[in-house]
PDB file of N, CA and C in Angstrom:
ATOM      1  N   UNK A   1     -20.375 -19.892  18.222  1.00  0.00           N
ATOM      2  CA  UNK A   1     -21.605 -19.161  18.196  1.00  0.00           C
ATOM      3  C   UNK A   1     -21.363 -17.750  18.746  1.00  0.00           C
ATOM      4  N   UNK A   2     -21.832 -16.827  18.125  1.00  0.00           N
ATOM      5  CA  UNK A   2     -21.816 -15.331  18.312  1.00  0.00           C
ATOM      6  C   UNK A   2     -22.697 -14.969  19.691  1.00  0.00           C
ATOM      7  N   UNK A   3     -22.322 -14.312  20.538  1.00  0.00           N
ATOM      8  CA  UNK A   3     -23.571 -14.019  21.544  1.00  0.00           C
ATOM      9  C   UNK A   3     -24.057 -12.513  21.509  1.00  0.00           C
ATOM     10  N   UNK A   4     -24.940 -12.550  21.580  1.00  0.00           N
ATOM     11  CA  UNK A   4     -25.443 -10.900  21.489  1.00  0.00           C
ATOM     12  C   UNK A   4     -25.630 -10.476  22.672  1.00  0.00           C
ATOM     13  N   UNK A   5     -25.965  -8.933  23.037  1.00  0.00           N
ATOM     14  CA  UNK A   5     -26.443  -8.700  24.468  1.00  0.00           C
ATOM     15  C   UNK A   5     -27.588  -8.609  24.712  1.00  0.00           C
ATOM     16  N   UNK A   6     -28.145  -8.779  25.928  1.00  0.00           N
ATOM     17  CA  UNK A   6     -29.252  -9.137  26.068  1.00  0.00           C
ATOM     18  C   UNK A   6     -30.405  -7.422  26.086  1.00  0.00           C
ATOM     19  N   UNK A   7     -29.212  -6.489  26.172  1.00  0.00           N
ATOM     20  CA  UNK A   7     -30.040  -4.875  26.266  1.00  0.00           C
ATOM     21  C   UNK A   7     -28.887  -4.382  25.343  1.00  0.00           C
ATOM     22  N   UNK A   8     -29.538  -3.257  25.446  1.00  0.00           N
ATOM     23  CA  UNK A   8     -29.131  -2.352  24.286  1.00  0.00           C
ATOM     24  C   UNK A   8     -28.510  -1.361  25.098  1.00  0.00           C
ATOM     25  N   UNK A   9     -27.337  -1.124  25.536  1.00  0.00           N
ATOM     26  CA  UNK A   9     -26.461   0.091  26.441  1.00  0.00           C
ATOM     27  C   UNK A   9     -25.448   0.492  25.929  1.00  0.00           C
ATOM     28  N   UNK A  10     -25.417   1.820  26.068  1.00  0.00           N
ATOM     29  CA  UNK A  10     -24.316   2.284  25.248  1.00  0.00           C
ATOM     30  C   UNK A  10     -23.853   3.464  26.272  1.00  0.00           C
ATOM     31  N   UNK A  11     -22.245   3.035  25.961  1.00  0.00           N
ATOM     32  CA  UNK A  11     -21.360   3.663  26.723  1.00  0.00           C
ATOM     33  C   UNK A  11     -20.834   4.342  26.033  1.00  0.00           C
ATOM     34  N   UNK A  12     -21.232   5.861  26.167  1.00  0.00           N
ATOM     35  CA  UNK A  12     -20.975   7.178  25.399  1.00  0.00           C
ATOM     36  C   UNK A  12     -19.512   7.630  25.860  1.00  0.00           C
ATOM     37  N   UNK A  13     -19.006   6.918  26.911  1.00  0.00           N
ATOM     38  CA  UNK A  13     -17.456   7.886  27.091  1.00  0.00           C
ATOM     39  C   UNK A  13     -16.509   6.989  25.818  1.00  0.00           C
ATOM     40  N   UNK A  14     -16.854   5.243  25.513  1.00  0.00           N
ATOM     41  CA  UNK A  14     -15.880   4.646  24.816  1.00  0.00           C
ATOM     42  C   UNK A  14     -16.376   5.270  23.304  1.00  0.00           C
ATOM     43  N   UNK A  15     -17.417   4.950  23.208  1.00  0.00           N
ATOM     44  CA  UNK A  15     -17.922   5.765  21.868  1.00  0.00           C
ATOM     45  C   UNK A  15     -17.404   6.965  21.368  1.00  0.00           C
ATOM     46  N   UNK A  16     -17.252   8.051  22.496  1.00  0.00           N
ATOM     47  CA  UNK A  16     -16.699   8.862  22.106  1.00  0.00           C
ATOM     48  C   UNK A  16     -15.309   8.919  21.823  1.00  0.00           C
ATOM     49  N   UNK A  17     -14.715   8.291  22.572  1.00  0.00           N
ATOM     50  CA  UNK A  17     -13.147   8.207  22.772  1.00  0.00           C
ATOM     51  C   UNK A  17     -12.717   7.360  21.181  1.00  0.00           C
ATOM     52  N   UNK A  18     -13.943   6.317  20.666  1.00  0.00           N
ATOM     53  CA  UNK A  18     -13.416   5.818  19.386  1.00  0.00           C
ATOM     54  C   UNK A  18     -13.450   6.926  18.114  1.00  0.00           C
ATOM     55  N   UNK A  19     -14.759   7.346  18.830  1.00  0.00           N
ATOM     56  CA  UNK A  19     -14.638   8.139  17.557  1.00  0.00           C
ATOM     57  C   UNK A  19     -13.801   9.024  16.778  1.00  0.00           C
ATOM     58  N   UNK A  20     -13.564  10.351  18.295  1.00  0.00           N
ATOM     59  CA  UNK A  20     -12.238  11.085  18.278  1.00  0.00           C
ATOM     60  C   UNK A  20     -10.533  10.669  17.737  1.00  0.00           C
ATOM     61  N   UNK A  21     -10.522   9.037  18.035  1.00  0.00           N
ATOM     62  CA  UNK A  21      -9.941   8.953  17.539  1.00  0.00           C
ATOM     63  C   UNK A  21      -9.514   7.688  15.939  1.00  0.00           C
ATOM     64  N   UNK A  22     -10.760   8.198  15.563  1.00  0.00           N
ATOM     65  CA  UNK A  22     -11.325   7.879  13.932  1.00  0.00           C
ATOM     66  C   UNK A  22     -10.784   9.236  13.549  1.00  0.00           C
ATOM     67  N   UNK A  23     -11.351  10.406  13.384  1.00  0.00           N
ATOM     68  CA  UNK A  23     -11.283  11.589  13.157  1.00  0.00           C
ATOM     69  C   UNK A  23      -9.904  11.760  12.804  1.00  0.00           C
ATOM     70  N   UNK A  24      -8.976  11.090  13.597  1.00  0.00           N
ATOM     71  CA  UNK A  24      -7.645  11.556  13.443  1.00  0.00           C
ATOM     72  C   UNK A  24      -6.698  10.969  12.490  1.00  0.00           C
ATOM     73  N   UNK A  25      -7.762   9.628  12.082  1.00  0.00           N
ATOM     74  CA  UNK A  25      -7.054   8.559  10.843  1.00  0.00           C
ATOM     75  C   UNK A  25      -7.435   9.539   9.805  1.00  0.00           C
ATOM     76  N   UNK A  26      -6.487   9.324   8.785  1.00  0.00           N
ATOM     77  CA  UNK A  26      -6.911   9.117   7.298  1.00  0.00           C
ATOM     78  C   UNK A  26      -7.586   8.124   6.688  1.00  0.00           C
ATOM     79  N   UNK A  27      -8.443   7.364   6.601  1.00  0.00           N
ATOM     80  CA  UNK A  27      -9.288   6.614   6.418  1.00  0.00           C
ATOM     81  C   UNK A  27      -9.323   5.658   4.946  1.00  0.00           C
ATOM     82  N   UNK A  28      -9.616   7.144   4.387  1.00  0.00           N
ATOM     83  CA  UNK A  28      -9.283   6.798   3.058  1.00  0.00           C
ATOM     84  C   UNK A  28      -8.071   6.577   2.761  1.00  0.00           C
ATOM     85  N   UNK A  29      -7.448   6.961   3.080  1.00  0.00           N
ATOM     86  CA  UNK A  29      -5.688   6.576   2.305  1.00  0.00           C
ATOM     87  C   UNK A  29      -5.184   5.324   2.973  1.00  0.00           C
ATOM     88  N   UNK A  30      -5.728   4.581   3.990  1.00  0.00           N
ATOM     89  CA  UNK A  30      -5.413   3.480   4.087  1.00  0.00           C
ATOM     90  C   UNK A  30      -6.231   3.024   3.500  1.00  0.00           C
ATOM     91  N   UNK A  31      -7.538   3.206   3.004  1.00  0.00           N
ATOM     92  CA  UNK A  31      -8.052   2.376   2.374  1.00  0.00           C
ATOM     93  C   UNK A  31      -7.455   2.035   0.725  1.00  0.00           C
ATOM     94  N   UNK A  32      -7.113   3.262   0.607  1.00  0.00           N
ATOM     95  CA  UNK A  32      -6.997   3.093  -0.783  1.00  0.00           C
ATOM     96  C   UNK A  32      -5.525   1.933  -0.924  1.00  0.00           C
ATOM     97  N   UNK A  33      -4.417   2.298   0.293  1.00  0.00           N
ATOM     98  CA  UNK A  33      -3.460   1.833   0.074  1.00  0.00           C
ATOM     99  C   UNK A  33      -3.462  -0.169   0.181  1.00  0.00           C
ATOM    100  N   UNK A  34      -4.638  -0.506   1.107  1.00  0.00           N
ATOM    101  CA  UNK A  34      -5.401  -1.652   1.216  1.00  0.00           C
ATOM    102  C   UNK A  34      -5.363  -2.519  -0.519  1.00  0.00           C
ATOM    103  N   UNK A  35      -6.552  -1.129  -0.948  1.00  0.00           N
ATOM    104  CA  UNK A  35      -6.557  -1.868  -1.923  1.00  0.00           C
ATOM    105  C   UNK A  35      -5.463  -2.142  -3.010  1.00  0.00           C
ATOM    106  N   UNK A  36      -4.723  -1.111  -3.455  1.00  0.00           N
ATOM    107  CA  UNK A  36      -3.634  -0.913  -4.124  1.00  0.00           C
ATOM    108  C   UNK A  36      -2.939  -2.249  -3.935  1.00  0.00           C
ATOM    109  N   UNK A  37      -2.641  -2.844  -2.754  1.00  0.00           N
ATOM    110  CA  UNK A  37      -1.732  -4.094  -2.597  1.00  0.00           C
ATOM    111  C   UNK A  37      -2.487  -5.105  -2.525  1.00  0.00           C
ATOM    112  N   UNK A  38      -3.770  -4.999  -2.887  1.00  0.00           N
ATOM    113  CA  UNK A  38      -4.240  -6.397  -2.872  1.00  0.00           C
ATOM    114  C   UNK A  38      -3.524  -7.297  -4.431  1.00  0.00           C
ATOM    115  N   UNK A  39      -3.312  -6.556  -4.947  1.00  0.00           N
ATOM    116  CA  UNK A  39      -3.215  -7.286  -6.634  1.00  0.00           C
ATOM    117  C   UNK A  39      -1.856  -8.257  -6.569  1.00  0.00           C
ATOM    118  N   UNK A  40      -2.141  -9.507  -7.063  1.00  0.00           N
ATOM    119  CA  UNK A  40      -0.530 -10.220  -7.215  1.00  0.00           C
ATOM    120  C   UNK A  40       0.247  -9.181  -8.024  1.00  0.00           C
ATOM    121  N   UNK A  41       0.741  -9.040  -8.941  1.00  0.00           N
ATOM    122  CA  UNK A  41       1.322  -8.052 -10.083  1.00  0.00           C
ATOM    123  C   UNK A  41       1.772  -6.648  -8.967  1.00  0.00           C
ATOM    124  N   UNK A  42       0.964  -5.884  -8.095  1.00  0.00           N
ATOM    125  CA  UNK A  42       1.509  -5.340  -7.373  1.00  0.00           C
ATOM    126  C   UNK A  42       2.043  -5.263  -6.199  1.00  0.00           C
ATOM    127  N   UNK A  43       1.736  -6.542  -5.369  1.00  0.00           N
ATOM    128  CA  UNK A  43       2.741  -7.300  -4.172  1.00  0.00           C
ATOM    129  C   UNK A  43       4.047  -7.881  -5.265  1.00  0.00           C
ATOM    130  N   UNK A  44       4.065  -8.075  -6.238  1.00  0.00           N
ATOM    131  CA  UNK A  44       5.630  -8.566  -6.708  1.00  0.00           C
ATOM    132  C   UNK A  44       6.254  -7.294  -7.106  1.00  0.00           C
ATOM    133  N   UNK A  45       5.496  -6.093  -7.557  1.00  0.00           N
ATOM    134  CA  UNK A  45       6.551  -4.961  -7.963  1.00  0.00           C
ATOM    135  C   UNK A  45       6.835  -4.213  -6.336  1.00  0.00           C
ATOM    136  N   UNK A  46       6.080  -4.487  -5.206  1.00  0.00           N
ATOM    137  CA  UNK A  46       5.997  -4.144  -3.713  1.00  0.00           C
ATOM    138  C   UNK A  46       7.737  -5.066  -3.376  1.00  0.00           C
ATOM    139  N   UNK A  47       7.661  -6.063  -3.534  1.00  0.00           N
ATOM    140  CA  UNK A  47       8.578  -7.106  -2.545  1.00  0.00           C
ATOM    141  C   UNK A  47       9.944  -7.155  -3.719  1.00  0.00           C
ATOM    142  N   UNK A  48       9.974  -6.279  -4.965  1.00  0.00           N
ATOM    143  CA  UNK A  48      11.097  -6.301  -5.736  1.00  0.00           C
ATOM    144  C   UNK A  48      11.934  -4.902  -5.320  1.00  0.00           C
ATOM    145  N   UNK A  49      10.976  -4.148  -4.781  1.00  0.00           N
ATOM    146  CA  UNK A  49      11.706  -3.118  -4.378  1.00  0.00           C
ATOM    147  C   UNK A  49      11.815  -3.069  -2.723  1.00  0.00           C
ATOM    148  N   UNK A  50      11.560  -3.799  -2.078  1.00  0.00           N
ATOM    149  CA  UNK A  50      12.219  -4.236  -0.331  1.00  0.00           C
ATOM    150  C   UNK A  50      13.143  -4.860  -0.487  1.00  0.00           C
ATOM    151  N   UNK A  51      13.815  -5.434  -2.167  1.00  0.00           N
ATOM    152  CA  UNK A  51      14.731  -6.793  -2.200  1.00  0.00           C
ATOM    153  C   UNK A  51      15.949  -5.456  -2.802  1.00  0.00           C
ATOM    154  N   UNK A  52      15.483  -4.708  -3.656  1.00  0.00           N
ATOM    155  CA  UNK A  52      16.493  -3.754  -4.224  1.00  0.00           C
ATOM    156  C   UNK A  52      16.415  -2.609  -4.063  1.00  0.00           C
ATOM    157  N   UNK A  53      15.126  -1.863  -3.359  1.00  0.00           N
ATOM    158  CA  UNK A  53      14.748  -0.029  -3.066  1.00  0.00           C
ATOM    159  C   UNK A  53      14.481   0.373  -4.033  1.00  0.00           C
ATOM    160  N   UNK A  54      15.668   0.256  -5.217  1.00  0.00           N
ATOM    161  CA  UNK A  54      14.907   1.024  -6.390  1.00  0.00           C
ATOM    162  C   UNK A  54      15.041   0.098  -8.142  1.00  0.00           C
ATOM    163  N   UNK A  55      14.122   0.818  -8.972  1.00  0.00           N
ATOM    164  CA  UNK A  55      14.002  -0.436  -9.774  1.00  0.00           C
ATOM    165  C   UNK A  55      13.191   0.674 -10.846  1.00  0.00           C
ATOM    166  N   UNK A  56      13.946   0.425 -12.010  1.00  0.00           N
ATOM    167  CA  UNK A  56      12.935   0.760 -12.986  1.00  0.00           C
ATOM    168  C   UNK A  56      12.475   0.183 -13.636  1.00  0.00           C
ATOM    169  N   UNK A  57      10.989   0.728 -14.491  1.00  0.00           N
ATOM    170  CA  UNK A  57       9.664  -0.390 -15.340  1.00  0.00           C
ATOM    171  C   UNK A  57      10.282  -0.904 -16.124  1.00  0.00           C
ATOM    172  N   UNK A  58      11.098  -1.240 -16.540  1.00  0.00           N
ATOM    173  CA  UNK A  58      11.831  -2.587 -17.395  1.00  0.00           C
ATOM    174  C   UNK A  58      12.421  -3.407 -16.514  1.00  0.00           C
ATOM    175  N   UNK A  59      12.771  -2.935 -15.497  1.00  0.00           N
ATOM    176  CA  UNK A  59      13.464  -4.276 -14.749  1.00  0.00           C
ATOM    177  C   UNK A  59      12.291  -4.862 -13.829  1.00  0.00           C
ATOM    178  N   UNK A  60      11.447  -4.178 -13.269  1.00  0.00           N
ATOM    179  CA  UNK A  60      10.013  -4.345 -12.787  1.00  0.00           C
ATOM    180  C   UNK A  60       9.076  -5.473 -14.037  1.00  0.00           C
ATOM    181  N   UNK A  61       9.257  -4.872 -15.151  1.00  0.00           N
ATOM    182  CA  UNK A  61       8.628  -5.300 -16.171  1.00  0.00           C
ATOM    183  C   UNK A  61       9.113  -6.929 -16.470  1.00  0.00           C
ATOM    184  N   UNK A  62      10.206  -7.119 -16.058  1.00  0.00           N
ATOM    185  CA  UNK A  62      11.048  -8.514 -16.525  1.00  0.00           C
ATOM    186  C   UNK A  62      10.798  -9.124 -14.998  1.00  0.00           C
ATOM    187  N   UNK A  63      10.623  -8.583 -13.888  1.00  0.00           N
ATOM    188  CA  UNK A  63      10.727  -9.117 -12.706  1.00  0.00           C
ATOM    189  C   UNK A  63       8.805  -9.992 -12.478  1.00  0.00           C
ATOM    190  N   UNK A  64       8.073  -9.009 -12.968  1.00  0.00           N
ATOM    191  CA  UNK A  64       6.767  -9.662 -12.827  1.00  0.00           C
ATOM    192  C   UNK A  64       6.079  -9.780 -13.912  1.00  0.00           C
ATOM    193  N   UNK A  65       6.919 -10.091 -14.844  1.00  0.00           N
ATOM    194  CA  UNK A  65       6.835 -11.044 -16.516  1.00  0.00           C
ATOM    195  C   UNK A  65       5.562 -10.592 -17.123  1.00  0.00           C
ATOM    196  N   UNK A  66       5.749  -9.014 -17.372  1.00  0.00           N
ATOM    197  CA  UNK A  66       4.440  -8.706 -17.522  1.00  0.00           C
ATOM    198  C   UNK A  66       5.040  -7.445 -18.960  1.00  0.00           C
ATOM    199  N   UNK A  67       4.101  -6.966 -19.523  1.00  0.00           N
ATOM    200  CA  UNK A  67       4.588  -6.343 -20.427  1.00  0.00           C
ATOM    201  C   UNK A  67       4.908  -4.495 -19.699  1.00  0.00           C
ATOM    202  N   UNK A  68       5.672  -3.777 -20.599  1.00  0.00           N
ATOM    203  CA  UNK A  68       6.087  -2.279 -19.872  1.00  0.00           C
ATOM    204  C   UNK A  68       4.797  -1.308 -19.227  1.00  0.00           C
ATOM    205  N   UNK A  69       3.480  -1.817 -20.538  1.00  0.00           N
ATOM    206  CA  UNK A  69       2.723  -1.352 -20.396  1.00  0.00           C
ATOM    207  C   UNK A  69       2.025  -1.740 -19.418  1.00  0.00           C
ATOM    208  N   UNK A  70       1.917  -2.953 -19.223  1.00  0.00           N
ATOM    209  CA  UNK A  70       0.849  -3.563 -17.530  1.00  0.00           C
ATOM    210  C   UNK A  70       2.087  -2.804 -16.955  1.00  0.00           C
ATOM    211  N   UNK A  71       2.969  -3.080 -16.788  1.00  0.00           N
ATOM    212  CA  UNK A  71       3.881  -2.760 -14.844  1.00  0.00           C
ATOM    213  C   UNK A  71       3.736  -0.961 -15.069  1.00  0.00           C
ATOM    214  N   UNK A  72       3.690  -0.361 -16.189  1.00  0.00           N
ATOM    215  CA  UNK A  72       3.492   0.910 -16.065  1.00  0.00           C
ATOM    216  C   UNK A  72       2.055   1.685 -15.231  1.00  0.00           C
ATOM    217  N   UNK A  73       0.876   0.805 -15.695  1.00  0.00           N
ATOM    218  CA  UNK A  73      -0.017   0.818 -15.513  1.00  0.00           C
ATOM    219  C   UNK A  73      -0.526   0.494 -13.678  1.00  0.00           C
ATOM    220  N   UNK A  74       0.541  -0.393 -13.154  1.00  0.00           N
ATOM    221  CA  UNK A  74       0.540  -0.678 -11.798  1.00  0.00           C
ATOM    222  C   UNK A  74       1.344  -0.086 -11.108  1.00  0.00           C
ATOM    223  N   UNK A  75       2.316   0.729 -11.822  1.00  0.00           N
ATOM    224  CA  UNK A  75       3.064   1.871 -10.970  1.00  0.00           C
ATOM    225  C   UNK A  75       2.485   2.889 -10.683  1.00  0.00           C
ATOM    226  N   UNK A  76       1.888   3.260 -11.353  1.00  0.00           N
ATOM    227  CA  UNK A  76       0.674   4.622 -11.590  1.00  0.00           C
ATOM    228  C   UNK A  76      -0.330   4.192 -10.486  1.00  0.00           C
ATOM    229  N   UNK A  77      -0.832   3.204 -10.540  1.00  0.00           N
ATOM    230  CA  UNK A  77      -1.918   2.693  -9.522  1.00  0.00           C
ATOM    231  C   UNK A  77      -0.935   3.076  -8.258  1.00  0.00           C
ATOM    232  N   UNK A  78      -0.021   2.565  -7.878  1.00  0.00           N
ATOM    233  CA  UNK A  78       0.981   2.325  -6.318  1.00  0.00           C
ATOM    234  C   UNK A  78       1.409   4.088  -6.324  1.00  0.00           C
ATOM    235  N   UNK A  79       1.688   4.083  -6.938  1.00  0.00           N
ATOM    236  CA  UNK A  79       2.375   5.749  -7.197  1.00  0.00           C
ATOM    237  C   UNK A  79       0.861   6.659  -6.546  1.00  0.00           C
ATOM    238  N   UNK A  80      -0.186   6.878  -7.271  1.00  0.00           N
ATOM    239  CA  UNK A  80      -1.650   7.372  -7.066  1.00  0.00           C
ATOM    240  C   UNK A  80      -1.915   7.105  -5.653  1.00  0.00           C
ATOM    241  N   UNK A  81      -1.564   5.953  -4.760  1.00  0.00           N
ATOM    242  CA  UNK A  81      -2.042   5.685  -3.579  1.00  0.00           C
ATOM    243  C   UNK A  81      -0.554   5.993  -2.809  1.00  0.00           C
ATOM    244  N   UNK A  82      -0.102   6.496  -3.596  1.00  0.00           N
ATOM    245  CA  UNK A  82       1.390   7.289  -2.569  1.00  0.00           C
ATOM    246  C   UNK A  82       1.932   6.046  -1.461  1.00  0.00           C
ATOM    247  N   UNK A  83       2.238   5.068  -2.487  1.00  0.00           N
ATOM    248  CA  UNK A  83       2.909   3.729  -2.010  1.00  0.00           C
ATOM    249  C   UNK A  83       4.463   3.512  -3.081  1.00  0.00           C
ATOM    250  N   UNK A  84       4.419   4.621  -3.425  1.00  0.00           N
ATOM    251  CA  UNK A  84       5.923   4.605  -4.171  1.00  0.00           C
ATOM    252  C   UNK A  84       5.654   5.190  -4.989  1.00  0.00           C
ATOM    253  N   UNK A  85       7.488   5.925  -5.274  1.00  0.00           N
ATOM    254  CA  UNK A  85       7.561   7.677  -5.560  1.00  0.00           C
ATOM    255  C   UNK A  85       8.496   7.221  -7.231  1.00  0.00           C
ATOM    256  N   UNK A  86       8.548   8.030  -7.926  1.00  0.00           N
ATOM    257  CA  UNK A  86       9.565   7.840  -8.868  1.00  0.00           C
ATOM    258  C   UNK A  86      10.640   8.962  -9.402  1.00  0.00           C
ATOM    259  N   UNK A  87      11.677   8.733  -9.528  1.00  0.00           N
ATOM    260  CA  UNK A  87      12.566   9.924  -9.760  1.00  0.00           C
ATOM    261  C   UNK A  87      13.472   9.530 -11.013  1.00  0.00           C
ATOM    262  N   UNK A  88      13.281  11.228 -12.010  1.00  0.00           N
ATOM    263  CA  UNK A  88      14.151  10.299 -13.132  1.00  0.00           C
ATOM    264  C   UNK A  88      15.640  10.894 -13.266  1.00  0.00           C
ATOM    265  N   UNK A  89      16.360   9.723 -13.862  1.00  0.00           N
ATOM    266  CA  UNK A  89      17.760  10.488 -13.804  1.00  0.00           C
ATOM    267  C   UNK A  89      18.175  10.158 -15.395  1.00  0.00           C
ATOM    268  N   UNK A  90      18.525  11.170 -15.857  1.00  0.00           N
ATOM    269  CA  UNK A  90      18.163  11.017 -17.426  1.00  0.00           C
ATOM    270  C   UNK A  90      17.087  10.531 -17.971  1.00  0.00           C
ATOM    271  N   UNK A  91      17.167   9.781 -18.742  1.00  0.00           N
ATOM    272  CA  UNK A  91      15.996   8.750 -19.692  1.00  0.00           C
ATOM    273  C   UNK A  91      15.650   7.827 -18.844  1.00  0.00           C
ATOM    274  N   UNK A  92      16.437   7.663 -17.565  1.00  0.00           N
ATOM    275  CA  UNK A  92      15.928   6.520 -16.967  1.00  0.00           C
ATOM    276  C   UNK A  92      14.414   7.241 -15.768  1.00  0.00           C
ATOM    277  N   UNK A  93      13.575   6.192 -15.552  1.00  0.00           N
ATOM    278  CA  UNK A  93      12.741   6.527 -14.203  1.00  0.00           C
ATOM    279  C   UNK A  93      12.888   5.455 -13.424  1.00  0.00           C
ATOM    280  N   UNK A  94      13.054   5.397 -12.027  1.00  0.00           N
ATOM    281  CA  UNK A  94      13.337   5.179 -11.248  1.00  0.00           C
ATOM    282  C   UNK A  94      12.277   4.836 -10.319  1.00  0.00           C
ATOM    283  N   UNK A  95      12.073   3.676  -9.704  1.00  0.00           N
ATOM    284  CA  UNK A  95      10.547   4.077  -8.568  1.00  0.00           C
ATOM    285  C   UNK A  95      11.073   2.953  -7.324  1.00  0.00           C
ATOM    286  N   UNK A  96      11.188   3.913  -5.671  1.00  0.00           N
ATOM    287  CA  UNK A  96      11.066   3.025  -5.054  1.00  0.00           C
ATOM    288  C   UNK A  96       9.997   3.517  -4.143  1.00  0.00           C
ATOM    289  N   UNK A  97      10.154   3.369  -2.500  1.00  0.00           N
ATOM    290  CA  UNK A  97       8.975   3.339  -1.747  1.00  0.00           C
ATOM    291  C   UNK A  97       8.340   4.816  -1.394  1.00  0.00           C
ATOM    292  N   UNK A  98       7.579   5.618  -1.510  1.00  0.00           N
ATOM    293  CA  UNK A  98       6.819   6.544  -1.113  1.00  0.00           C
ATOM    294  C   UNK A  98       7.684   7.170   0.215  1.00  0.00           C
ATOM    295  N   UNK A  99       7.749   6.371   1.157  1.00  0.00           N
ATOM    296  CA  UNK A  99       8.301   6.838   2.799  1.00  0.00           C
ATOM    297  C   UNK A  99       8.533   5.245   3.256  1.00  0.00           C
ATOM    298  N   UNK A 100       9.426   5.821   4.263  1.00  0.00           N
ATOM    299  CA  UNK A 100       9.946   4.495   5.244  1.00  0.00           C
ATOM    300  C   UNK A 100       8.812   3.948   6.060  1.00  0.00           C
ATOM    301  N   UNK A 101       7.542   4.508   5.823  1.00  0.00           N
ATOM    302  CA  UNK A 101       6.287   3.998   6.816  1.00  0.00           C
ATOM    303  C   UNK A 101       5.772   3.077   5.655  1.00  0.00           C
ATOM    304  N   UNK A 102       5.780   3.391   4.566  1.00  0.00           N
ATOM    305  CA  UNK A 102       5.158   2.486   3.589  1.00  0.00           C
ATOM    306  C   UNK A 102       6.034   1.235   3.393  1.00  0.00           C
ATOM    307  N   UNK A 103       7.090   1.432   3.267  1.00  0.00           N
ATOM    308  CA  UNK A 103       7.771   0.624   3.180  1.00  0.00           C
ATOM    309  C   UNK A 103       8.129  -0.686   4.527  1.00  0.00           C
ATOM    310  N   UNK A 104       8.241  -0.451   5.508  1.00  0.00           N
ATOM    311  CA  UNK A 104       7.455  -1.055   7.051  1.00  0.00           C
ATOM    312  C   UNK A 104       6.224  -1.743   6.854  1.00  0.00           C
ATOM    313  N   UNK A 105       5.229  -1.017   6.275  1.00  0.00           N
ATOM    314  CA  UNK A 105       4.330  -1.830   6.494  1.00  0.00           C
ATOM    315  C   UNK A 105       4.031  -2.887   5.320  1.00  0.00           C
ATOM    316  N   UNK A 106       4.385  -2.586   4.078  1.00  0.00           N
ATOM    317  CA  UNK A 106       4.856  -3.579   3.148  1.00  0.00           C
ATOM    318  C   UNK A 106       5.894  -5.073   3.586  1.00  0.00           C
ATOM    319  N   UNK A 107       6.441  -4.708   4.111  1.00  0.00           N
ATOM    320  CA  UNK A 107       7.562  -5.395   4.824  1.00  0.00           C
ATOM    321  C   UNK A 107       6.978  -6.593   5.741  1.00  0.00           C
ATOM    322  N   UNK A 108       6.345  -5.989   6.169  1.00  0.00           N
ATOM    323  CA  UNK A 108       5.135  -6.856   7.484  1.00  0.00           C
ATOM    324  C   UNK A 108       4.591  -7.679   6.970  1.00  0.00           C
ATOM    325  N   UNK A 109       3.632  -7.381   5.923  1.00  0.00           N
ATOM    326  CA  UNK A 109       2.828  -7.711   4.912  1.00  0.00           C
ATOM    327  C   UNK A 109       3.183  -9.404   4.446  1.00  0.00           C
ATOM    328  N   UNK A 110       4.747  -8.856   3.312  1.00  0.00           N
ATOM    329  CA  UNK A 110       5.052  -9.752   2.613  1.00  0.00           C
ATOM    330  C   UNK A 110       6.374 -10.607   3.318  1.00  0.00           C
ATOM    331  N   UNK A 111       6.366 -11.882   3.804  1.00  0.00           N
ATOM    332  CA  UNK A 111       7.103 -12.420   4.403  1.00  0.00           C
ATOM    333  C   UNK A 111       8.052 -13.317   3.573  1.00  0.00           C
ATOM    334  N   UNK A 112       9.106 -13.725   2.943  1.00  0.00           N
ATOM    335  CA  UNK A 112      10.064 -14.588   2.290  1.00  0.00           C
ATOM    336  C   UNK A 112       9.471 -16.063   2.300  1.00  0.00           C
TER     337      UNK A 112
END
């Protein structure tokens, strides 16, 4: 059972102190990055590249048995929420993690 308080008091030094440091999050970009990894299809193209770093949409594409066009379509999504970067070297493109912070917290995330 939840208990409520019995008055209504508010302590303006913690209030403030949360707030200030709200202000200092990006808010949205974790949110967005939240959502971005909720999808199965994009926790398996997430945990194929913690297993190999880098990986391109055909081998992504064969890894989460999906066609070029879906895993293209979910790279763009992960890519958009700056959860992984892509670099091309010739004809090939290439995509692994955004930064070593994204990649950490992916890591956390998805356990073996």
């Amino acid at each position: 059972m939840i208990e409520n308080c019995d008055v209504t008091v508010f302590e303006e030094e913690k209030i403030e102190n949360v707030q200030n440091a709200i202000k200092s999050l990006d808010i949205n970009f974790t949110s967005s990055v939240l959502k971005s990894i909720s999808d199965k299809t994009r926790l398996t193209i997430m945990y194929a590249l913690l297993v190999e770093n880098e990986l391109c949409v055909c081998d992504l594409s064969a890894i989460t048995k999906s066609t070029i066009a879906n895993t293209s379509h979910h790279l763009k999504k992960l890519s958009s929420s700056k959860i992984v970067k892509n670099e091309k070297v010739g004809k090939m493109v290439y995509y692994s993690f955004y930064d070593e912070n994204i990649k950490q917290l992916v890591s956390s995330l998805i356990t073996p």
